[in-house]
Protein backbone atom coordinates (compact mmCIF):
# COMPACT_ATOMS: atom_id res chain seq x y z
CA UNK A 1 44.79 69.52 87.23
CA UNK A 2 41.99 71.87 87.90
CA UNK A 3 43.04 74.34 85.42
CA UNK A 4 42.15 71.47 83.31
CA UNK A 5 38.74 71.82 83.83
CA UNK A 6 37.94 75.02 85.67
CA UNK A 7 35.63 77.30 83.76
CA UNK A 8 37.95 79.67 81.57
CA UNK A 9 38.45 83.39 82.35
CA UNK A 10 36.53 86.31 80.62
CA UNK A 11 40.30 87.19 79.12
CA UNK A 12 41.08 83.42 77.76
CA UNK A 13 36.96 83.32 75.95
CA UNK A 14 37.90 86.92 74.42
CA UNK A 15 41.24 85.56 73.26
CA UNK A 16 39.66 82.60 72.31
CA UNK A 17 37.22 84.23 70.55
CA UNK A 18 39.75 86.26 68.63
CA UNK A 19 41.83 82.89 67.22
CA UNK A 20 38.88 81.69 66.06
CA UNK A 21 37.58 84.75 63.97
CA UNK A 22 41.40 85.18 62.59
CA UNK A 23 41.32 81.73 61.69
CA UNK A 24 38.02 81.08 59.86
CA UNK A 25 37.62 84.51 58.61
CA UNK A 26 41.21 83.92 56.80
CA UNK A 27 39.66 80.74 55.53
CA UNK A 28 36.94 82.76 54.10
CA UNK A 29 39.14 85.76 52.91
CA UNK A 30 40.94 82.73 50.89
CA UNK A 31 38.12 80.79 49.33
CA UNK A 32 36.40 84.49 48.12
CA UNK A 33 39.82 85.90 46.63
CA UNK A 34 39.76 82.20 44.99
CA UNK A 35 36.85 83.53 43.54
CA UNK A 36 37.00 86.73 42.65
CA UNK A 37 40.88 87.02 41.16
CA UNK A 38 41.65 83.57 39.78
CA UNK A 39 38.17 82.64 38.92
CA UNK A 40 36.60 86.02 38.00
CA UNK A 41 32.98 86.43 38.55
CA UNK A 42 32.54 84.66 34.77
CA UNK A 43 34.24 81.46 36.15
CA UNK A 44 32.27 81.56 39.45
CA UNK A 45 28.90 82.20 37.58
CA UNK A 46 29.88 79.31 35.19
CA UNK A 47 30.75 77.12 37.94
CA UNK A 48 27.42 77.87 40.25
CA UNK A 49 25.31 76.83 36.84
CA UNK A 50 27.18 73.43 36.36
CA UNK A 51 26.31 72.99 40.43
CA UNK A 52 22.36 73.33 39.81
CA UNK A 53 23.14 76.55 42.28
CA UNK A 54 19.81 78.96 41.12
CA UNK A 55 20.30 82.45 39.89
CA UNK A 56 23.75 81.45 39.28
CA UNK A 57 25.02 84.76 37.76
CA UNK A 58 23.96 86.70 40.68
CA UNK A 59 24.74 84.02 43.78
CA UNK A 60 28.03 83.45 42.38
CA UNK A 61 29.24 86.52 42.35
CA UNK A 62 27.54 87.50 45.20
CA UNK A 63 28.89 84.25 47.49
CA UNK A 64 32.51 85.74 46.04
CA UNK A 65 32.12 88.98 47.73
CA UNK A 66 30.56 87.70 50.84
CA UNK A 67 33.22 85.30 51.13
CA UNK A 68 36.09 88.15 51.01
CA UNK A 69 34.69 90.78 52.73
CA UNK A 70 32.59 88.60 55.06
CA UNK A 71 36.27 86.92 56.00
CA UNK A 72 37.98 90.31 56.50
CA UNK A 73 34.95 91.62 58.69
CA UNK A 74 35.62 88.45 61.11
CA UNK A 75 39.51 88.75 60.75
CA UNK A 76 38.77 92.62 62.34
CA UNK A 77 36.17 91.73 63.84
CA UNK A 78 33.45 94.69 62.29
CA UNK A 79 29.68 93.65 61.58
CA UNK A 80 30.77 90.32 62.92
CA UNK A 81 27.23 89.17 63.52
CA UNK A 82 25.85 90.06 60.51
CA UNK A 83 28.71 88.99 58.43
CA UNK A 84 29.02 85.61 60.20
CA UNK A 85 25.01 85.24 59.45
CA UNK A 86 25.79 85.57 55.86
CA UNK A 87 28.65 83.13 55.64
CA UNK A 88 26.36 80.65 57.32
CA UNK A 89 23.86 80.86 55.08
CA UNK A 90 26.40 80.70 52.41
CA UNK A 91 28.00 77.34 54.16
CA UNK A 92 24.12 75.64 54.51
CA UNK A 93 23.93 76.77 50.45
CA UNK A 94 27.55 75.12 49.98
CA UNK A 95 26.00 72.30 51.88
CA UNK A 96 22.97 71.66 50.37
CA UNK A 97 24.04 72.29 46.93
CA UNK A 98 27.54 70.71 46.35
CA UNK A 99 28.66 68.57 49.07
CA UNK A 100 25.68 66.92 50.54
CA UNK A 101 25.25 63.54 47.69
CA UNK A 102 29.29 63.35 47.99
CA UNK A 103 28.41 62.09 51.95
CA UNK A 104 29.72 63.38 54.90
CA UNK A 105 34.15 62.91 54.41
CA UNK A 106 36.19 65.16 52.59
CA UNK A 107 37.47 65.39 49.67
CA UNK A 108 34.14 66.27 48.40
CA UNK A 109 31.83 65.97 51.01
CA UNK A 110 30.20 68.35 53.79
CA UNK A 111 32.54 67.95 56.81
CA UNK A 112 34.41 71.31 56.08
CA UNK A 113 31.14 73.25 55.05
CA UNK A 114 29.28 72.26 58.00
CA UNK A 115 32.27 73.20 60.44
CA UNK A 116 32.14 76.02 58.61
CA UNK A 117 28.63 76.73 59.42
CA UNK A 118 29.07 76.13 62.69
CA UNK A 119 31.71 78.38 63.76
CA UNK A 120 29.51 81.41 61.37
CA UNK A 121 26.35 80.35 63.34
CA UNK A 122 28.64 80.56 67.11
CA UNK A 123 29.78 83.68 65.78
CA UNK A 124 26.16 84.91 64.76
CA UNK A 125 24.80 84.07 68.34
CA UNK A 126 28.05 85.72 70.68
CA UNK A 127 29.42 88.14 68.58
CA UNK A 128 33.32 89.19 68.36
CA UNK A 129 33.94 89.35 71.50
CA UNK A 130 36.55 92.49 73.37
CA UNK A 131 39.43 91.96 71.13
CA UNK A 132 37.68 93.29 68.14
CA UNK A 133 36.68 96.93 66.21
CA UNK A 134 32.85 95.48 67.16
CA UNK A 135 34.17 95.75 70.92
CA UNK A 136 36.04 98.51 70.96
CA UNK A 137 32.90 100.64 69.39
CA UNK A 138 30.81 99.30 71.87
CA UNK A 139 32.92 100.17 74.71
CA UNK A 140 33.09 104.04 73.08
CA UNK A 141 29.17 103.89 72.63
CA UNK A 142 29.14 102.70 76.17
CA UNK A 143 30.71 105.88 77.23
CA UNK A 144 28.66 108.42 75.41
């Protein structure tokens, strides 16, 4: 019972941290390849101006490569700070934007965005954690 609620090791938080970038950052990797090979950057751009979304042709395409490559940098866990900053500002956009009038509950509201921005803004504030390339050059810059 007190593993229950004992405070968890430094191992299980890196692990932890780990699922949780391979999971979101998948998430991400899916909605930007959504994006960028079946919509196109056309589609995207077309799509951002029927949202109201401003400078459509350049935040739509731009929101497609975040997406992608911000997903694959959490996946591996490179620039995770900065690329989790991004993809929260991209979920508060999402959020303010598209899914905000449609309420809170899926299938069109803001429930997914904002967990989305939640996880990109924990991410933002701790980092990757040990199990990632972020940890692994810090360890080697540690060194030198």
């Amino acid at each position: 019972m007190t593993t229950l609620i004992a405070n968890p090791s430094s191992a299980q938080l890196h692990v932890g941290l780990m699922l949780l970038r391979a999971v979101v950052g998948t998430i991400f990797i899916a909605h930007g390849a959504q994006k960028l090979f079946v919509f196109g950057f056309e589609g995207v751009t077309g799509a951002f101006t029927t949202m109201g979304i401003p400078l459509p042709a350049l935040v739509g395409p731009a929101v497609a490569l975040l997406e992608f490559v911000g997903g694959v940098a959490l996946v591996v866990g490179l620039l995770t700070r900065l690329a989790a900053l991004g993809l929260a500002l991209t979920m508060v956009g999402a959020i303010l934007f598209v899914h905000l009038s449609a309420g809170l509950f899926m299938p069109n509201g803001y429930e997914f965005a904002l967990s989305l921005l939640a996880v990109s803004t924990f991410l933002t504030l701790v980092g990757a954690g040990r199990f990632s390339l972020d940890g692994v050059i810090g360890r080697q810059r540690a060194l030198a």
